[in-house]
Protein backbone atom coordinates (compact mmCIF):
# COMPACT_ATOMS: atom_id res chain seq x y z
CA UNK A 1 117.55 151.68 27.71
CA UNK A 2 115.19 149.98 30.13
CA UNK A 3 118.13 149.36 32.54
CA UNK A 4 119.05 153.04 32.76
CA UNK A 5 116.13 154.28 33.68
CA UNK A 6 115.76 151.25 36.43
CA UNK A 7 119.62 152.82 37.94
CA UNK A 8 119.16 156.74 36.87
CA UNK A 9 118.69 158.53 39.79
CA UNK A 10 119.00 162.63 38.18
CA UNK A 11 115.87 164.12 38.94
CA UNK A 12 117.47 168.00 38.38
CA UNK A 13 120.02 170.09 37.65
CA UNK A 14 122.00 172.94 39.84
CA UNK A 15 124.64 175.81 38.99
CA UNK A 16 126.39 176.69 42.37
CA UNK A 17 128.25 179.41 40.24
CA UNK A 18 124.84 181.19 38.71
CA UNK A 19 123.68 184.28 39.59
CA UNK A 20 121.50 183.86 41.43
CA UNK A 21 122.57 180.13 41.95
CA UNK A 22 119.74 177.30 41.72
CA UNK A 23 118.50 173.86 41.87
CA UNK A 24 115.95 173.18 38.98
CA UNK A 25 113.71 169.39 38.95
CA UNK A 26 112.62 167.93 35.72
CA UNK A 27 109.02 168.11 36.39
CA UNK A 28 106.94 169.91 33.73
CA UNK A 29 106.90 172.30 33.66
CA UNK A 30 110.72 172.93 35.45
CA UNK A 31 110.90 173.70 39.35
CA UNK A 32 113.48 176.26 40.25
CA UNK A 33 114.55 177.06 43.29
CA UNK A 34 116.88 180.03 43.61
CA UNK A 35 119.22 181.07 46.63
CA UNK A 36 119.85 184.70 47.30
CA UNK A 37 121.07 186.90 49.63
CA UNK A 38 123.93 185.87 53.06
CA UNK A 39 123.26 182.25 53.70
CA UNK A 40 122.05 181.38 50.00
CA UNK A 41 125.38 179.09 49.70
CA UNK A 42 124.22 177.43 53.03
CA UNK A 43 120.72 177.32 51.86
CA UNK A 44 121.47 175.72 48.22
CA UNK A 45 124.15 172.37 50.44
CA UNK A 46 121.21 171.74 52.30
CA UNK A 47 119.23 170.98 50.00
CA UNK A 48 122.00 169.34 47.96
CA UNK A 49 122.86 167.37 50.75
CA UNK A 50 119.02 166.26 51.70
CA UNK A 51 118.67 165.33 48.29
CA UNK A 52 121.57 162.93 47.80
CA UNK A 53 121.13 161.55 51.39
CA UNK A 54 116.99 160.64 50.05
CA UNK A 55 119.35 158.93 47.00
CA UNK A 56 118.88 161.60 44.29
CA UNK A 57 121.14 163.28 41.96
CA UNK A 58 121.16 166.24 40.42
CA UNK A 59 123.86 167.78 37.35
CA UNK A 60 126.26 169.81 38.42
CA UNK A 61 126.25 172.91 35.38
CA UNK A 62 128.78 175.29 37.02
C-alpha cells in the first residue's frame, strides 16, 4: 500500500463527454472546474495538458 501511494500520481478526475464537461481535484471538499461555451474543449486540453506535463493524472470518466 505504502508503495502506491509513493508512484500514484491521480490527483482528479475529468469527463470530456459531460455536459457541461469538467475536471474535478480530490481536495475536500471536491474542486470542479467546468468548461462552457465555444472554446470550452480548448479550455478543458489545456489544462489537461498543463497538468500531465507538471506529472499529474487525472481519470478519464467519459
Amino acid at each position: 500500500m505504502i508503495e502506491i501511494k509513493r508512484k500514484d500520481k491521480c490527483i482528479g478526475q475529468r469527463d470530456v463527454s459531460a455536459d457541461p464537461m469538467f475536471i474535478e481535484f480530490f481536495t475536500r471538499p471536491f474542486t470542479r472546474f467546468e468548461f462552457k461555451g465555444s472554446d470550452s474543449r480548448q479550455a478543458f486540453s489545456s489544462l489537461k495538458d498543463e497538468l500531465n506535463a507538471a506529472g499529474w493524472t487525472t481519470l478519464d470518466q467519459s
